[in-house]
Protein backbone atom coordinates (compact mmCIF):
# COMPACT_ATOMS: atom_id res chain seq x y z
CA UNK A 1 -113.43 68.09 -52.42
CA UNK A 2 -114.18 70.59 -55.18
CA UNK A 3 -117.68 69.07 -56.03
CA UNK A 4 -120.77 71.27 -55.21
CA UNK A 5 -123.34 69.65 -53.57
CA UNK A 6 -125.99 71.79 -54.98
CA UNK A 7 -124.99 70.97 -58.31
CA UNK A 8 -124.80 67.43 -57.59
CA UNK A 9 -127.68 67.06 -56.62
CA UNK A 10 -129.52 68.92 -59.19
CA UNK A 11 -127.37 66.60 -61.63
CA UNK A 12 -128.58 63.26 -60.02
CA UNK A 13 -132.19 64.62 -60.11
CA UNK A 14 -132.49 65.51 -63.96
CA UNK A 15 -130.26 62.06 -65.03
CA UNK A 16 -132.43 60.04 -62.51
CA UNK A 17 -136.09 62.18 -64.18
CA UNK A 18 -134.01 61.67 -67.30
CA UNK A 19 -133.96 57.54 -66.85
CA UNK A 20 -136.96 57.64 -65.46
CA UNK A 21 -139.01 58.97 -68.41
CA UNK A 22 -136.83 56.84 -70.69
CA UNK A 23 -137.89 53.34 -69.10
CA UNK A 24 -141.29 54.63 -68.73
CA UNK A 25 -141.53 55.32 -72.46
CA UNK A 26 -139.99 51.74 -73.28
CA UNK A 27 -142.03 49.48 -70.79
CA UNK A 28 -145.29 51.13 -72.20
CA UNK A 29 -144.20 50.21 -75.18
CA UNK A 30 -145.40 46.36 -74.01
CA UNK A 31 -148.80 47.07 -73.15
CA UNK A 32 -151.55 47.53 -75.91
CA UNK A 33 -153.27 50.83 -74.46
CA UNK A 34 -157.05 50.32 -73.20
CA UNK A 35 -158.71 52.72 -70.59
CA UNK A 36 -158.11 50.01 -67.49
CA UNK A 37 -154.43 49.23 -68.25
CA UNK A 38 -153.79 51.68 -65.34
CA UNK A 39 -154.49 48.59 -62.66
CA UNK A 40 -152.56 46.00 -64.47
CA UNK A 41 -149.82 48.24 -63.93
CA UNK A 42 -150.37 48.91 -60.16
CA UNK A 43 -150.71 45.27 -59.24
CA UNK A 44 -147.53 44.44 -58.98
CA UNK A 45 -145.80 47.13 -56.77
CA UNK A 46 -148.69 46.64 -54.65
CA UNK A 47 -148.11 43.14 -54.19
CA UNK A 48 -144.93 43.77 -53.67
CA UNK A 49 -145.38 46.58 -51.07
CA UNK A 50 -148.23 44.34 -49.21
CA UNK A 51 -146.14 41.28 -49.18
CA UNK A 52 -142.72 43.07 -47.90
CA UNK A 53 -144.46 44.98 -44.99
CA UNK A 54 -145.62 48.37 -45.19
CA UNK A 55 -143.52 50.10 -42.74
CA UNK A 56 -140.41 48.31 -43.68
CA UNK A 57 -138.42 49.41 -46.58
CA UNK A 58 -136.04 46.47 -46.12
CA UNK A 59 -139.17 44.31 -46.21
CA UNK A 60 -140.34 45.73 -49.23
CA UNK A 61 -136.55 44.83 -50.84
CA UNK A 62 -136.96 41.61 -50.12
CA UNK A 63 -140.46 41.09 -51.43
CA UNK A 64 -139.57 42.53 -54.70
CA UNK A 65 -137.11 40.44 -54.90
CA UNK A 66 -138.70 37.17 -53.84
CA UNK A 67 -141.58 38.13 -56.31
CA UNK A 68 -139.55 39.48 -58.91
C-alpha cells in the first residue's frame, strides 16, 4: 500500500474545492444577480434539512431525495 495518506487527502481536498468552485460558478450562471438572490438560494437545502430531520444525516438523504 504505497499511497500516502497525507497526500491523499490533500489531493481529495483541492479536486473536491476544485469541483466545488466549478459547479458554483456554473449554477450561478442561472440566476439573474439582485441583492436578495442569497435566500432563493438557501430555501432549498433548508427545506431539505427541516424535512429530513435535523439530527439525522440519513434523514436528510432521504429528504433530498424525496424533494429533489
Amino acid at each position: 500500500m504505497s499511497i500516502n495518506p497525507r497526500i491523499a487527502t490533500l489531493l481529495m481536498f483541492a479536486l473536491g474545492s476544485a469541483l466545488a468552485g466549478i459547479g458554483g460558478s456554473l449554477h450561478a450562471l442561472l440566476y439573474v444577480p439582485f441583492p436578495y438572490m442569497v435566500g432563493d438560494m438557501l430555501l432549498y437545502p433548508f427545506a431539505t434539512i427541516v424535512a429530513g430531520g435535523i439530527s439525522s444525516v440519513t434523514g436528510i438523504l432521504v429528504g433530498g431525495i424525496i424533494l429533489g
